[in-house]
C-alpha atoms as a PDB file:
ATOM      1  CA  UNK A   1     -21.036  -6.781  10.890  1.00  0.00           C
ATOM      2  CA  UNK A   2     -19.778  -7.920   7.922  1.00  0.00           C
ATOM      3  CA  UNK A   3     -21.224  -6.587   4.149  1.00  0.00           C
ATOM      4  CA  UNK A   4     -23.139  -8.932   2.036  1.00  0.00           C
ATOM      5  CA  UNK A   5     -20.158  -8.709  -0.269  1.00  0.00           C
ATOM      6  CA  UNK A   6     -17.339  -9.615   2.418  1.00  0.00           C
ATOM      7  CA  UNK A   7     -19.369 -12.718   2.777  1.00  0.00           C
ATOM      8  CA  UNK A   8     -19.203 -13.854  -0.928  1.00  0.00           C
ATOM      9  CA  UNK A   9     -15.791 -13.397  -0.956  1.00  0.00           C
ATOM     10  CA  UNK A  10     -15.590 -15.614   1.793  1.00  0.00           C
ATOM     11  CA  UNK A  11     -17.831 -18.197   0.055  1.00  0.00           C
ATOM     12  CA  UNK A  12     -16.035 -18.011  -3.050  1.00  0.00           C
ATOM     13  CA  UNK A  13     -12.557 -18.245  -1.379  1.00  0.00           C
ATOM     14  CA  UNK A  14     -13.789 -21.354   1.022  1.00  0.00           C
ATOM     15  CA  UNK A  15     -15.042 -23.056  -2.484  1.00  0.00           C
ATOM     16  CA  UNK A  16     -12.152 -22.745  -4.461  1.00  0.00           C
ATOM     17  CA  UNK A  17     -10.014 -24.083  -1.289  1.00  0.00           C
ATOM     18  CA  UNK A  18     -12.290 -26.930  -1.574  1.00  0.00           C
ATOM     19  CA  UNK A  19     -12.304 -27.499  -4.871  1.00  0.00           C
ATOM     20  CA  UNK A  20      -8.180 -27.174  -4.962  1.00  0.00           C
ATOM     21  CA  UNK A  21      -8.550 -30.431  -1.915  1.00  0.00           C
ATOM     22  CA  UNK A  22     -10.409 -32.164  -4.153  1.00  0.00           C
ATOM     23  CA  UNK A  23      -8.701 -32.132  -7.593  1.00  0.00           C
ATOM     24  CA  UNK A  24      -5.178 -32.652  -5.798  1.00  0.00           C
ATOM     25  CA  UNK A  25      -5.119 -36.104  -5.662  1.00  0.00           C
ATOM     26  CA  UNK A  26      -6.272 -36.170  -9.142  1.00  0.00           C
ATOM     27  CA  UNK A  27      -3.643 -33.888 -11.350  1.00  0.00           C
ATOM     28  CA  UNK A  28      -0.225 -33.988  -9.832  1.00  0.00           C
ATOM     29  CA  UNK A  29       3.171 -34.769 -12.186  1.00  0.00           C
ATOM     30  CA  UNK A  30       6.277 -35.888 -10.000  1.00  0.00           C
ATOM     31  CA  UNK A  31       9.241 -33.317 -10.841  1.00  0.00           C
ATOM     32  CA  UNK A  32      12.746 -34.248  -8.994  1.00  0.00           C
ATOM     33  CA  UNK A  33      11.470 -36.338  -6.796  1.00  0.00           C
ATOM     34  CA  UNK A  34       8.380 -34.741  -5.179  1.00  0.00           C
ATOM     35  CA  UNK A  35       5.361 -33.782  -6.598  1.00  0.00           C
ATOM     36  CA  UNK A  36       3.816 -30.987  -8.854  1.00  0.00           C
ATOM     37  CA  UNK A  37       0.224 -29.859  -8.349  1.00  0.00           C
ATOM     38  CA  UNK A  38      -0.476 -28.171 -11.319  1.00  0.00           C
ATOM     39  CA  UNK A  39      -4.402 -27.666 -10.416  1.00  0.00           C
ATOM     40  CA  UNK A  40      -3.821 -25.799  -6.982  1.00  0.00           C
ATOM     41  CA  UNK A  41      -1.850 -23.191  -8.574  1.00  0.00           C
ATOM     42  CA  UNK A  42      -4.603 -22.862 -11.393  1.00  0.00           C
ATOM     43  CA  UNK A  43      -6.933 -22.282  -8.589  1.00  0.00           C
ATOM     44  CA  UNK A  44      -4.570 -19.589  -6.679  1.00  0.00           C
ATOM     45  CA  UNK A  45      -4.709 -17.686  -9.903  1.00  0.00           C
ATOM     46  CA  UNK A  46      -8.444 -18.202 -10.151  1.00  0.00           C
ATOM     47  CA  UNK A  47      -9.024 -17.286  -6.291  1.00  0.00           C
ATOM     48  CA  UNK A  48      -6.478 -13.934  -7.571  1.00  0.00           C
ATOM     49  CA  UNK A  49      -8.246 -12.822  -9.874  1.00  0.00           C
ATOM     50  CA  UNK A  50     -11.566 -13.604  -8.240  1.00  0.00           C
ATOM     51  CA  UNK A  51     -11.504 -11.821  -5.117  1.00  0.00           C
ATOM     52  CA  UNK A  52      -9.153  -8.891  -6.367  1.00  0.00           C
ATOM     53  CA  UNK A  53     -11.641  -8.306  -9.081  1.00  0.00           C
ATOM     54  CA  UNK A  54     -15.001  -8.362  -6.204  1.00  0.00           C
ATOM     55  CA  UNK A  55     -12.237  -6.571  -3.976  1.00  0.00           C
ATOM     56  CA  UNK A  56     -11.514  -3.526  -6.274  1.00  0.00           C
ATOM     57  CA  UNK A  57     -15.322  -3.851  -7.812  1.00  0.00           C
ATOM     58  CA  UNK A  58     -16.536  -2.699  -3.735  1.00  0.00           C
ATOM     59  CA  UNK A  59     -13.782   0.401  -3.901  1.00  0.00           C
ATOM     60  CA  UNK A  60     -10.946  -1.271  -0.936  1.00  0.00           C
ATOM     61  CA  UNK A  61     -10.141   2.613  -0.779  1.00  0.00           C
ATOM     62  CA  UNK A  62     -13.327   4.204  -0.370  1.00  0.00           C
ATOM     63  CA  UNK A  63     -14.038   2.131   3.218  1.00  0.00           C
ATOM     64  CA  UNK A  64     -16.020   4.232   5.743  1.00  0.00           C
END
């Protein structure tokens, strides 16, 4: 069963997916012919930072 804290970091990680979908279509730059999506990589870094920091805040070592 999964801890109360593997399910935030589900939550959290399914948001920010969904709020990268959404803001796509929104902030994008064309660069040699295709398309830059500035946003999504703003939210990789967010999701990063995010879930490492809830990650290592649980102790990833210390599982039992």
């Amino acid at each position: 069963m999964a801890s109360a804290l593997e399910s935030k970091k589900i939550a959290l990680a399914s948001t920010l997916t969904a709020l990268g979908i959404v803001i796509a279509p929104f902030i994008w730059f064309p660069f040699m012919g295709s398309r830059a999506y500035p946003g999504q990589h703003l939210i990789n870094a967010l999701a990063g930072g995010l879930v490492g920091c809830l990650d290592s805040y649980n102790g990833w070592y210390n599982k039992d």
